[in-house]
C-alpha atoms as a PDB file:
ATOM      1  CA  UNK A   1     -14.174   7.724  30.651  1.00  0.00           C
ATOM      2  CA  UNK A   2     -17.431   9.303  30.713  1.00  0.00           C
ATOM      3  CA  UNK A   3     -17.743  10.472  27.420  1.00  0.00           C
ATOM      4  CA  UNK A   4     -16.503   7.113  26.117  1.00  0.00           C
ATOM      5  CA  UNK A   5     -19.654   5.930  24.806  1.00  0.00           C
ATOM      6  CA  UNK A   6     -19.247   8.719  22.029  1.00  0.00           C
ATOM      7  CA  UNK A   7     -15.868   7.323  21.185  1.00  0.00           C
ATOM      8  CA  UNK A   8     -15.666   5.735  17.679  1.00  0.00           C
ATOM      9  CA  UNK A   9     -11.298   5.893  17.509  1.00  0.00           C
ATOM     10  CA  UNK A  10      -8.731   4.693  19.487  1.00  0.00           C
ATOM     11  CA  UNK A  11      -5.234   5.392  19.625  1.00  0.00           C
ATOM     12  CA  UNK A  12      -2.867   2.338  21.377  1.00  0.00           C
ATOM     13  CA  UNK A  13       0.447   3.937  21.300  1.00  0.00           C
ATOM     14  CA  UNK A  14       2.890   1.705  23.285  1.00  0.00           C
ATOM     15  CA  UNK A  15       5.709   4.640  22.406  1.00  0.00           C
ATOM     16  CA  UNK A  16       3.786   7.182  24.355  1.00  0.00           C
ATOM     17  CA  UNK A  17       3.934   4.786  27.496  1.00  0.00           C
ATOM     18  CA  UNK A  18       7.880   3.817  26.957  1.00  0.00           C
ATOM     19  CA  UNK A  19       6.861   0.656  26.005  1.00  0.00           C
ATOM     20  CA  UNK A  20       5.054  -0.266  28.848  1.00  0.00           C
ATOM     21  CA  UNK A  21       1.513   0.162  28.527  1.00  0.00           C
ATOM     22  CA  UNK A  22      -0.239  -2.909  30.277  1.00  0.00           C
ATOM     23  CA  UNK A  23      -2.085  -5.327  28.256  1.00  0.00           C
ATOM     24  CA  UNK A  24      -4.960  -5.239  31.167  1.00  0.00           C
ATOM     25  CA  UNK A  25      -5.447  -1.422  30.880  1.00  0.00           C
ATOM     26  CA  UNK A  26      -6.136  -1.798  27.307  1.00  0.00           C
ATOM     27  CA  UNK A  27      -8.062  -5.117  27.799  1.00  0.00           C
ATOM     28  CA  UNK A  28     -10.147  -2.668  29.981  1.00  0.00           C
ATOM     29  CA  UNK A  29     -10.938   0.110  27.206  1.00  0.00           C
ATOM     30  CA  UNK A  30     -11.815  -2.271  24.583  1.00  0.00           C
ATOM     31  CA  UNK A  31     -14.125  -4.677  27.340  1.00  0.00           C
ATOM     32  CA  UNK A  32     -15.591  -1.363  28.142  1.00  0.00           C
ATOM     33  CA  UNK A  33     -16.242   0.458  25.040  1.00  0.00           C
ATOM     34  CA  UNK A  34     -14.922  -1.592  22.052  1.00  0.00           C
ATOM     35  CA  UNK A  35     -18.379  -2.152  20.544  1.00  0.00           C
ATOM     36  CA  UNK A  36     -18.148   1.532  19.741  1.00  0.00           C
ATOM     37  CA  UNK A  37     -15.259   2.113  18.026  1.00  0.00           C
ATOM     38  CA  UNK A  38     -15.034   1.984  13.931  1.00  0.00           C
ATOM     39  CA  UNK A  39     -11.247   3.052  14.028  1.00  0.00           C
ATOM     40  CA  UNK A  40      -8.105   1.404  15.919  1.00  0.00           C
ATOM     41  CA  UNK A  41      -4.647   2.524  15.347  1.00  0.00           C
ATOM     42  CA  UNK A  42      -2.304  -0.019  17.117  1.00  0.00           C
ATOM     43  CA  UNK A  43       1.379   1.555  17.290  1.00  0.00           C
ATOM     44  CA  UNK A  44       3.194  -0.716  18.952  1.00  0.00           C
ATOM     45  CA  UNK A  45       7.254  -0.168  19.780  1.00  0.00           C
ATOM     46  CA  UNK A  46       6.940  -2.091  23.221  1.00  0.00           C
ATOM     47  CA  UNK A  47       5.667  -5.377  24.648  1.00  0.00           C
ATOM     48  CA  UNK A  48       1.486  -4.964  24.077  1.00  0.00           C
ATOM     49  CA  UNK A  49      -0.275  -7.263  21.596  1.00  0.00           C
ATOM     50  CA  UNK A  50      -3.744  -7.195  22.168  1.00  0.00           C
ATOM     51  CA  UNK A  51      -4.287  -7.593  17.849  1.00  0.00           C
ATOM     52  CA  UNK A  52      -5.827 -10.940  18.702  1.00  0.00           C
ATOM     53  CA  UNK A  53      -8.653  -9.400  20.986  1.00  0.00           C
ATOM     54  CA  UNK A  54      -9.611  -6.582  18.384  1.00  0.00           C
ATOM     55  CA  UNK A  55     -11.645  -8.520  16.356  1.00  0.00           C
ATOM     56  CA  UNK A  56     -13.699 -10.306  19.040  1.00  0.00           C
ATOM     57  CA  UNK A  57     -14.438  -6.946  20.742  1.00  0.00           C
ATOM     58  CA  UNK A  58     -14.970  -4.222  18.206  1.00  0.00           C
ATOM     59  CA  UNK A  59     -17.650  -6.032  15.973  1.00  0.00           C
ATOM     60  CA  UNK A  60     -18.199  -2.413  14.100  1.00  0.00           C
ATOM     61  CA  UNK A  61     -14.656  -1.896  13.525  1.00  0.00           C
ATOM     62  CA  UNK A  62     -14.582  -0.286   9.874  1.00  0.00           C
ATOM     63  CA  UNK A  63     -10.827   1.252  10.253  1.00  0.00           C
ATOM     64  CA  UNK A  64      -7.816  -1.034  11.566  1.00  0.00           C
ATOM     65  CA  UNK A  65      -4.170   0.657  11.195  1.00  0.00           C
ATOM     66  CA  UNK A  66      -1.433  -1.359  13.011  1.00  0.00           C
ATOM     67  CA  UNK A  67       2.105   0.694  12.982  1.00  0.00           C
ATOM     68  CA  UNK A  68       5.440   0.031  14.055  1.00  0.00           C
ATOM     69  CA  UNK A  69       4.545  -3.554  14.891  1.00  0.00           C
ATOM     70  CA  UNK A  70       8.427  -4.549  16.433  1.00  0.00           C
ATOM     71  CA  UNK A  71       6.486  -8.370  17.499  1.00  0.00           C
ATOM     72  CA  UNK A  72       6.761 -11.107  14.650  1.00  0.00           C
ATOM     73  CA  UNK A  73       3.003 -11.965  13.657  1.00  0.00           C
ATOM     74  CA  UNK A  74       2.948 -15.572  14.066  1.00  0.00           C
ATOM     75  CA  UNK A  75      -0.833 -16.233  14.678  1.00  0.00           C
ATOM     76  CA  UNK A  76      -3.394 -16.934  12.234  1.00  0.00           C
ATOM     77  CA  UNK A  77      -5.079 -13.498  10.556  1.00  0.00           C
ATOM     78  CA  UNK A  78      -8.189 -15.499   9.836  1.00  0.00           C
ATOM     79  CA  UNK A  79      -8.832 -14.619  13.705  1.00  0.00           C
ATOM     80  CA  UNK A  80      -7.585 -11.301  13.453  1.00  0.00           C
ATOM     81  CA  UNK A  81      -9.825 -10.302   9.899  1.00  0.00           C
ATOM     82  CA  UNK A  82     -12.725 -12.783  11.138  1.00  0.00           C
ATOM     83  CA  UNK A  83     -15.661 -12.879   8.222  1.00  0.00           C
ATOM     84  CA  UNK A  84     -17.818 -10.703  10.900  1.00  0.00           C
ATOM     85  CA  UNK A  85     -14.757  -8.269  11.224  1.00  0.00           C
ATOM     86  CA  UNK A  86     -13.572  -8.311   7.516  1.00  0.00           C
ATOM     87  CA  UNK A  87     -16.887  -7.742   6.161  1.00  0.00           C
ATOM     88  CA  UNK A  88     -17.355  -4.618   8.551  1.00  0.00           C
ATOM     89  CA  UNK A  89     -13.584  -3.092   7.587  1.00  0.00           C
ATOM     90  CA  UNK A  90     -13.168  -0.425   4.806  1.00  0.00           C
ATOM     91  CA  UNK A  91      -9.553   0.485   5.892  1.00  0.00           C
ATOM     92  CA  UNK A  92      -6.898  -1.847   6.522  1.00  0.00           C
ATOM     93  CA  UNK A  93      -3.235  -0.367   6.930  1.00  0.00           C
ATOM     94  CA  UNK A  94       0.051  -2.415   8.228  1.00  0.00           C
ATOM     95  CA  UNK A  95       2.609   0.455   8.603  1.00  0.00           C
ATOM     96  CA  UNK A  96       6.581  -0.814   8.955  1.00  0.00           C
ATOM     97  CA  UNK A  97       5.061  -3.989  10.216  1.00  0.00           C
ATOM     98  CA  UNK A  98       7.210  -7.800  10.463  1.00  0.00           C
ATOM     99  CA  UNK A  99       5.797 -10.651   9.406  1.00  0.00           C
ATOM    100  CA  UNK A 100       7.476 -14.398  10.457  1.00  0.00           C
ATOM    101  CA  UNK A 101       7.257 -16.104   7.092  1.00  0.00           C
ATOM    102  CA  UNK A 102       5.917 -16.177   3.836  1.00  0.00           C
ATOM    103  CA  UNK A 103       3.749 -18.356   4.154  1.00  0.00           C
ATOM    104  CA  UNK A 104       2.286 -16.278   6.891  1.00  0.00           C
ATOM    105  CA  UNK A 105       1.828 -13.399   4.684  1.00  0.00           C
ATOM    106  CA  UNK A 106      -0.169 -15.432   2.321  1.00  0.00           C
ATOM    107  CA  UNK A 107      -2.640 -16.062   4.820  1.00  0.00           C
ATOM    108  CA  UNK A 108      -3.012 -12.083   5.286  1.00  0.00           C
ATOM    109  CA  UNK A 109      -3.184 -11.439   1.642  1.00  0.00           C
ATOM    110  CA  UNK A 110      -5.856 -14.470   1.236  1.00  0.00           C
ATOM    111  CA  UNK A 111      -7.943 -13.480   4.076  1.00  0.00           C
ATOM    112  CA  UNK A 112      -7.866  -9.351   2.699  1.00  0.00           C
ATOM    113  CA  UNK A 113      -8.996 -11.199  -0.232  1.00  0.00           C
ATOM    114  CA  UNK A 114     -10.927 -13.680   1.212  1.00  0.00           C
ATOM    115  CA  UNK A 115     -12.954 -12.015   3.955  1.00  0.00           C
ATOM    116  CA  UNK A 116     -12.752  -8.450   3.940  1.00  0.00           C
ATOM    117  CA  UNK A 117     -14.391  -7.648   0.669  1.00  0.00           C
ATOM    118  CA  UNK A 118     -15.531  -3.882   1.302  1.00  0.00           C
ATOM    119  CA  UNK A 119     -12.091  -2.783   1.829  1.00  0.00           C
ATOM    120  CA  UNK A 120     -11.722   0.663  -0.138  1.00  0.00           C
ATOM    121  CA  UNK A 121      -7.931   1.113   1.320  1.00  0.00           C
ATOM    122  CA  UNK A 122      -5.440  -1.737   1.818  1.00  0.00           C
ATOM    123  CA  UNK A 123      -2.213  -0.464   2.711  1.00  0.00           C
ATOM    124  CA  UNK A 124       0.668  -3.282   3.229  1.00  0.00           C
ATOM    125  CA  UNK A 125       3.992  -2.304   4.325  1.00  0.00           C
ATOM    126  CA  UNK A 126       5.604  -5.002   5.369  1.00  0.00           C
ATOM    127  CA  UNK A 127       9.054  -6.523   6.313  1.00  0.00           C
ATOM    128  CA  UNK A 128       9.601 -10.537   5.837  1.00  0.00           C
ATOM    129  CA  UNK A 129      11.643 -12.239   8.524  1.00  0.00           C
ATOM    130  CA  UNK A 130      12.162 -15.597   6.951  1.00  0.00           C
ATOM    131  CA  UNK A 131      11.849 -15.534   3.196  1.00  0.00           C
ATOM    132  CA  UNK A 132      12.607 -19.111   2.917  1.00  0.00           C
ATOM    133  CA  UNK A 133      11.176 -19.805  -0.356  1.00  0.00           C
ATOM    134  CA  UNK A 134       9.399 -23.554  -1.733  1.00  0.00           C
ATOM    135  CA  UNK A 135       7.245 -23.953  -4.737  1.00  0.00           C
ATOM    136  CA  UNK A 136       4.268 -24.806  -2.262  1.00  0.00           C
ATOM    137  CA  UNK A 137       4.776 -21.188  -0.384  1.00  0.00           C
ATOM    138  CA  UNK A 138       4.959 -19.723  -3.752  1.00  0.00           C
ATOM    139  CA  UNK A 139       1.760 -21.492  -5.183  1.00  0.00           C
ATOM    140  CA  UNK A 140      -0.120 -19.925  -2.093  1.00  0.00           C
ATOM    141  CA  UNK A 141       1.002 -16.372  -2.421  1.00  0.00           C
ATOM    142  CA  UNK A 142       0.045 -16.488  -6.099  1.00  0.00           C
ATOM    143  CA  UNK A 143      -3.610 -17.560  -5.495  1.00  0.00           C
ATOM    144  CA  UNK A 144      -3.453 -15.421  -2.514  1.00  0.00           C
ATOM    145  CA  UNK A 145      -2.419 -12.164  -4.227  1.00  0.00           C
ATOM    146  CA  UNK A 146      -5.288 -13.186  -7.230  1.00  0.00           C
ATOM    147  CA  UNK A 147      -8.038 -12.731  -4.496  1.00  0.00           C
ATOM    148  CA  UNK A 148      -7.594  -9.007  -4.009  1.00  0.00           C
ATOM    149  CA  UNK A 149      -9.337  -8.833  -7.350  1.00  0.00           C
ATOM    150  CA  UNK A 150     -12.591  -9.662  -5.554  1.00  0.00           C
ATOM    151  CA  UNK A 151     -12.226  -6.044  -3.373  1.00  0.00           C
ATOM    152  CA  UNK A 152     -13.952  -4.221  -6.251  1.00  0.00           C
ATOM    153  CA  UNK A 153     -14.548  -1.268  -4.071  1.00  0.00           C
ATOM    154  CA  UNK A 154     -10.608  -0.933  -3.947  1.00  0.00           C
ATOM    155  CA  UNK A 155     -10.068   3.075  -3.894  1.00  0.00           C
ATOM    156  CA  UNK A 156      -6.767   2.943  -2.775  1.00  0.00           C
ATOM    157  CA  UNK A 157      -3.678   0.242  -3.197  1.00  0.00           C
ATOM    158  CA  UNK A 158      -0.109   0.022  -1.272  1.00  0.00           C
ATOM    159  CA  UNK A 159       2.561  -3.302  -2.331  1.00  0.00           C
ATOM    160  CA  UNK A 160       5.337  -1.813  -0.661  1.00  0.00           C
ATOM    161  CA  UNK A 161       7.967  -4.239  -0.107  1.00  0.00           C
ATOM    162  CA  UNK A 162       6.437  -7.006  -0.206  1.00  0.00           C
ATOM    163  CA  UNK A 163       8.226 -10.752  -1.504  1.00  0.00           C
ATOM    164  CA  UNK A 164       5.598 -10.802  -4.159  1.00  0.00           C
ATOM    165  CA  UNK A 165       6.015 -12.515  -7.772  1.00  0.00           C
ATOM    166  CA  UNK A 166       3.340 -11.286  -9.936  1.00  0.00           C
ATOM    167  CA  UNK A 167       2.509 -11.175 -14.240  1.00  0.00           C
ATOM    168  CA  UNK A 168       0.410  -9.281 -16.525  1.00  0.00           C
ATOM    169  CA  UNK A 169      -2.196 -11.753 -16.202  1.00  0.00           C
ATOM    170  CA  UNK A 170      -3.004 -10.858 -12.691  1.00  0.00           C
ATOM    171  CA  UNK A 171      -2.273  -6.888 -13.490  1.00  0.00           C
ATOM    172  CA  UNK A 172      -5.580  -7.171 -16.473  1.00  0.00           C
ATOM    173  CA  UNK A 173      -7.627  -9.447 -13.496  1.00  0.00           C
ATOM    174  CA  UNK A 174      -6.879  -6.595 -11.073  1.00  0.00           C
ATOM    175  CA  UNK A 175      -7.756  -3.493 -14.231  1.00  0.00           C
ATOM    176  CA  UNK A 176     -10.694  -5.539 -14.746  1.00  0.00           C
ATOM    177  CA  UNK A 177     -12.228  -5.732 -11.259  1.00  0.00           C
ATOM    178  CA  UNK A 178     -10.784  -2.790  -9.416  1.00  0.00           C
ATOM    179  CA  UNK A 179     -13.211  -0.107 -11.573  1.00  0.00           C
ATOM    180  CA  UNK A 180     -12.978   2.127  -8.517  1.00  0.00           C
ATOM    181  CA  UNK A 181      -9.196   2.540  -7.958  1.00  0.00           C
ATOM    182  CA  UNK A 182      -7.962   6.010  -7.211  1.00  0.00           C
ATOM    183  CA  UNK A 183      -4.602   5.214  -6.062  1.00  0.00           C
ATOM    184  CA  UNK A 184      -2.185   2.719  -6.484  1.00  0.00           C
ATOM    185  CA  UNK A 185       1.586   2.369  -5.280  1.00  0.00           C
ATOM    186  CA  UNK A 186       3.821  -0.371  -6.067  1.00  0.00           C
ATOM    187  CA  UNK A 187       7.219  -0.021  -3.870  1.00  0.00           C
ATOM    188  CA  UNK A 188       9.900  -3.064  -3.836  1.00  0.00           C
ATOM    189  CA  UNK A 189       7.159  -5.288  -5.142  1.00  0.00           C
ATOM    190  CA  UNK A 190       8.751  -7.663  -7.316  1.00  0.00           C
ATOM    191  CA  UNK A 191       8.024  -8.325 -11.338  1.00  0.00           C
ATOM    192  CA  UNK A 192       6.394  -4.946 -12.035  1.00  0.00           C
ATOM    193  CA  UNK A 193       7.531  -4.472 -15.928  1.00  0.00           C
ATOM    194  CA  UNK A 194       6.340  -2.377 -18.919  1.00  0.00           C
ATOM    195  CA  UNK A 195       3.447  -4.964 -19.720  1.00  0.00           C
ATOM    196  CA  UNK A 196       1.819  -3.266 -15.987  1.00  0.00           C
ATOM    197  CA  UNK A 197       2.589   0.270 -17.276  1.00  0.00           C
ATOM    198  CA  UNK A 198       0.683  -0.728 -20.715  1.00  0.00           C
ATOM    199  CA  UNK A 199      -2.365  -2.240 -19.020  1.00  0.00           C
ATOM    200  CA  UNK A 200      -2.489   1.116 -15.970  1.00  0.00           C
ATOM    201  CA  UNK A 201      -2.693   3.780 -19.439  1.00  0.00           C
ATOM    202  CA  UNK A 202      -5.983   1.921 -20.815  1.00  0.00           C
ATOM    203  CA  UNK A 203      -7.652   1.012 -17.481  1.00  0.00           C
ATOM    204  CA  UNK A 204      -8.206   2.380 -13.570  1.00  0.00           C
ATOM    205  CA  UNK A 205     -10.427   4.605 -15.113  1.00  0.00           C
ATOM    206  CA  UNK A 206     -10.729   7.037 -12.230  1.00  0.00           C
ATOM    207  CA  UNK A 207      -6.940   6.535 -11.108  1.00  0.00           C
ATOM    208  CA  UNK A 208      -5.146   9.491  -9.561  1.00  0.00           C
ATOM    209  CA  UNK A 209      -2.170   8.587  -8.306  1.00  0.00           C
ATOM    210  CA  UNK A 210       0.432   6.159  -9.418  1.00  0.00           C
ATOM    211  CA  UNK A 211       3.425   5.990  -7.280  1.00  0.00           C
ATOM    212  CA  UNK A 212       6.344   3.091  -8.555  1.00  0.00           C
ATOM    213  CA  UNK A 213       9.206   2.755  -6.078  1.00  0.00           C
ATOM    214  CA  UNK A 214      12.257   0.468  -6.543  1.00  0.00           C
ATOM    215  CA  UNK A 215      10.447  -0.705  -9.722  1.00  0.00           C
ATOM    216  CA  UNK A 216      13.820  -2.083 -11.338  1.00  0.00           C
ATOM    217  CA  UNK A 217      12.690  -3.521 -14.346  1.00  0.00           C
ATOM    218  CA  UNK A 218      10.857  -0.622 -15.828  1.00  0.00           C
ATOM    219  CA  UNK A 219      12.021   1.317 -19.374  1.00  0.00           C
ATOM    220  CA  UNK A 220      11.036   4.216 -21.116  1.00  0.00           C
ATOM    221  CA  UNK A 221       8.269   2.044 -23.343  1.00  0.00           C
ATOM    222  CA  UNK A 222       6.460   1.676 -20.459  1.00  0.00           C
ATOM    223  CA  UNK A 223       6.777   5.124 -18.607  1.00  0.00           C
ATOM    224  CA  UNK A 224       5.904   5.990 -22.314  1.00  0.00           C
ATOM    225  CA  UNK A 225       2.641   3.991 -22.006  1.00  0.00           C
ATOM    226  CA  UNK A 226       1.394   6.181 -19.039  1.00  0.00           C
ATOM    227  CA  UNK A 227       1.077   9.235 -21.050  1.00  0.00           C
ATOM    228  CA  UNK A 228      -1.941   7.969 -22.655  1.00  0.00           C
ATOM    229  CA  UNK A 229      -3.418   7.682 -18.862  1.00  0.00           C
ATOM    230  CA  UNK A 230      -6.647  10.088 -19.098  1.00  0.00           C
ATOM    231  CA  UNK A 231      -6.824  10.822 -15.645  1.00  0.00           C
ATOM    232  CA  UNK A 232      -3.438  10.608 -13.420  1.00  0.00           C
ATOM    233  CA  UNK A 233      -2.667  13.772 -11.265  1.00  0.00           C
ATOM    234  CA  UNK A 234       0.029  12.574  -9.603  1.00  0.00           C
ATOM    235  CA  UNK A 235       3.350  10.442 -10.271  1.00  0.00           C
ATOM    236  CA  UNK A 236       5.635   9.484  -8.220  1.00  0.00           C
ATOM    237  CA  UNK A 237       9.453   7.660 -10.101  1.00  0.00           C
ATOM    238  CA  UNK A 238      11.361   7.133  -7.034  1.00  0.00           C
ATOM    239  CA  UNK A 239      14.757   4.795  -7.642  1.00  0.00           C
ATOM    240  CA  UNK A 240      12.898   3.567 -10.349  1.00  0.00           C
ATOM    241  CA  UNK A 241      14.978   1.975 -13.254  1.00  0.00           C
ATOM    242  CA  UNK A 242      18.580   3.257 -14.353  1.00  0.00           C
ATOM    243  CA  UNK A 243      16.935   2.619 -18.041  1.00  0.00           C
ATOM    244  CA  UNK A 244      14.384   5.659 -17.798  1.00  0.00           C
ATOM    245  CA  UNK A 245      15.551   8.489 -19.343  1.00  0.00           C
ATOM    246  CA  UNK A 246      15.312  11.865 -19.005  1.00  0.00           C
ATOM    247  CA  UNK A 247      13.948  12.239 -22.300  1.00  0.00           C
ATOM    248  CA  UNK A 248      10.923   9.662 -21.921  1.00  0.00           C
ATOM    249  CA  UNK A 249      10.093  11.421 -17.836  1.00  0.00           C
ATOM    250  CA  UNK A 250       9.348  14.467 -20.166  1.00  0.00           C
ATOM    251  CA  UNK A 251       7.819  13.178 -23.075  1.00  0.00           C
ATOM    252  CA  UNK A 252       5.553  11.456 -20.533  1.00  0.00           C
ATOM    253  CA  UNK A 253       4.778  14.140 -18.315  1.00  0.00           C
ATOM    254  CA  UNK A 254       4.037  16.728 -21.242  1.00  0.00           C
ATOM    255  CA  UNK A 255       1.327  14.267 -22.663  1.00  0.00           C
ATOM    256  CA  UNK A 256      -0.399  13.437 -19.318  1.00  0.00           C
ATOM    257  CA  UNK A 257      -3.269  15.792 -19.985  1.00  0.00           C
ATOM    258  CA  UNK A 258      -4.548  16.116 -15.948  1.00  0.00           C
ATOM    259  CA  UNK A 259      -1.075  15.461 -14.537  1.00  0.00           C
ATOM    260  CA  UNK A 260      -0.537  17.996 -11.583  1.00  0.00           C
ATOM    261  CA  UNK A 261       2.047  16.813  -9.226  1.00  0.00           C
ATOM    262  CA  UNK A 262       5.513  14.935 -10.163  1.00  0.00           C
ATOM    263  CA  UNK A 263       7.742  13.338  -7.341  1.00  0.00           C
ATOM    264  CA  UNK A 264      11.067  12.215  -8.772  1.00  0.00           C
ATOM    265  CA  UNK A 265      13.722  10.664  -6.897  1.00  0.00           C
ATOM    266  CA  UNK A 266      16.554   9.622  -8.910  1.00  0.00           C
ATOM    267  CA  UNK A 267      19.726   7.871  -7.297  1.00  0.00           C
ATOM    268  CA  UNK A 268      19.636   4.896  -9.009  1.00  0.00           C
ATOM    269  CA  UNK A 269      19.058   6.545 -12.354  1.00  0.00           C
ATOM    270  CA  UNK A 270      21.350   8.767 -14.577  1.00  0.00           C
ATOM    271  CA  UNK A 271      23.912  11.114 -12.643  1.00  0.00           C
ATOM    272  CA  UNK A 272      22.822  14.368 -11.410  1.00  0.00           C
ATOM    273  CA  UNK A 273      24.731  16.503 -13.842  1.00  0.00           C
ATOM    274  CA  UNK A 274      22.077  15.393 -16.137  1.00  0.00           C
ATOM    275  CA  UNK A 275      18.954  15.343 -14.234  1.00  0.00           C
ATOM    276  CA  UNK A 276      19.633  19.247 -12.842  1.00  0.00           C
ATOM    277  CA  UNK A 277      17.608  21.190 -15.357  1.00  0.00           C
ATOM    278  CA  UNK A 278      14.666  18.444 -15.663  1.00  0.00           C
ATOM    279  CA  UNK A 279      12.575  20.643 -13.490  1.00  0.00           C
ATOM    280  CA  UNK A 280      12.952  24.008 -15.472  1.00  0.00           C
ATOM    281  CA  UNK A 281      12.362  22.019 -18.852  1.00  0.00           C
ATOM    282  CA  UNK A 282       8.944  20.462 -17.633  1.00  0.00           C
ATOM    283  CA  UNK A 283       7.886  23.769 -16.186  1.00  0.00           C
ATOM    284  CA  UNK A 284       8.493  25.362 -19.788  1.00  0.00           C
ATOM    285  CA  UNK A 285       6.316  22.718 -21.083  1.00  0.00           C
ATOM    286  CA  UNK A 286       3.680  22.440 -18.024  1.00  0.00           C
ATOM    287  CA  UNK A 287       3.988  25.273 -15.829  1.00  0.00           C
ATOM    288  CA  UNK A 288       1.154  24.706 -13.289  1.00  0.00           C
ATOM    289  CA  UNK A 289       2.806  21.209 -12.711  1.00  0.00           C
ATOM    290  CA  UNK A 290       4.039  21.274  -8.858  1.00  0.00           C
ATOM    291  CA  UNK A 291       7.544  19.268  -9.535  1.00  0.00           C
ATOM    292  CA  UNK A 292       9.795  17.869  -6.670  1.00  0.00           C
ATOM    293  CA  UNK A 293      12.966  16.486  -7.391  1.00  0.00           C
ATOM    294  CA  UNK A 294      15.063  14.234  -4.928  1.00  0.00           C
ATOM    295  CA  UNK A 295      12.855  15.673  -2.233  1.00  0.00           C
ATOM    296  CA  UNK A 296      12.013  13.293   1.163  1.00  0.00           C
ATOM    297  CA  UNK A 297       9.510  15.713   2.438  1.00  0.00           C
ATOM    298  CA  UNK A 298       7.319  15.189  -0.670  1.00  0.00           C
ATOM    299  CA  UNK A 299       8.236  11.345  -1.566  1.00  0.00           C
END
């Protein structure tokens, strides 16, 4: 405790405690040294939820991952991102998190949005208990998802699972604001279609990494469309569409003129038999490429 006016990170790992870490022990860290810290990772796989004391003690929080959250959020994230909070962050992360309702995760979206407009990494993994849908909820998460556009010092971009419903309209807003975007990873999110391919090959201009992950709807005219990406190092198809082809992965690949790094992953696609020798015919093509194929460690 001595040295803890140096400490700028903490580390709340309910695991590490079996689950029962007292709330008042960690009440005690952050009443004595939260104004310090610019990072908290909250991992929480037992009963402590201290998220709605964060905010109100760690006014120079800049770094806020929250992991493994078992407890439904239920309480308004206006008073977990406050505008003093929010305007402070630069990383936001919810890692394998649950969420009560819809309508609650519009109020997270709106609020990264909203209030935290410095963010340079949002990271949103998260698992929808109730996905009761209304036109009203659906209206919310719309506008909701449109405010993201105002984070224009976005660097890095996770949708992963997430009961989200957006168009190409929003895709240009986001191109057109997000000048600063390095990586970007769609996973589950729903709607993601050629027309987002199209618009990713002539924008992002200093986008890296483009991971798509359970993008169903996607065909070779879009993969197609990525070739003509200047800058992409890494791509990640992982259960994408059963309509990309072998063909168009290495017609794509070949033209990518910085690509790097290729993570395929392709059980929902074309059998094996014909997917085997993918690897040898890129490397004939691109041989510093680093290629993994059907690989977890590397997904």
């Amino acid at each position: 405790m001595q040295n803890g006016s140096l400490w700028k990170k903490i580390l709340i790992d309910d695991h590490e405690y079996g689950g029962t870490l007292e709330t008042s022990r960690v009440e005690e860290l952050l009443n004595t040294y939260a104004s310090k810290y610019t990072t908290v990772i909250h991992t929480n796989r037992g009963s402590c939820n201290i998220l709605d004391k964060i905010s109100k003690k760690c006014p120079n929080l800049q770094d806020l991952h929250i992991e493994f959250h078992k407890e439904d959020f239920k309480s308004d994230f206006n008073q977990l991102l406050s505008a003093s909070t929010g305007t402070a962050l630069t990383k936001l992360v919810f890692h394998e998190c649950k969420i009560v309702s819809r309508l609650l995760l519009a109020k997270l979206i709106e609020t990264c949005g909203q209030d935290c407009r410095n963010l340079e990494m949002l990271h949103l993994n998260i698992c929808v208990q109730d996905y009761t849908s209304s036109v009203d909820v659906d209206i919310k998460i719309e506008k909701a998802i449109g405010m993201l556009s105002n984070n224009r010092n976005m660097q890095s971009l996770h949708l992963h699972g997430l009961d989200l419903r957006v168009d190409s309209a929003w895709m240009r807003k986001m191109a057109s604001q997000m000048l600063e975007l390095r990586e970007l990873v769609f996973a589950g999110t729903l709607d993601v279609t050629d027309d987002f391919l199209v618009i990713i090959s002539s924008s992002f201009p200093k986008l890296e990494t483009l991971k798509l992950i359970i993008c169903a709807d996607l065909t070779d005219t879009g993969l197609l469309a990525l070739s003509r990406h200047p800058n992409i190092k890494l791509l990640g198809l992982i259960y994408t569409s059963p309509s990309i082809t072998k063909n168009a992965i290495i017609r794509t690949i070949s033209a990518m003129p910085k690509i790097a790094e290729v993570r395929i992953c392709y059980q929902f696609t074309e059998n094996e038999q014909n997917y085997d020798n993918i690897k040898e015919e890129i490397k004939q093509i691109k041989p510093n490429v680093e290629i993994y194929i059907n690989s977890g460690d590397h997904m």
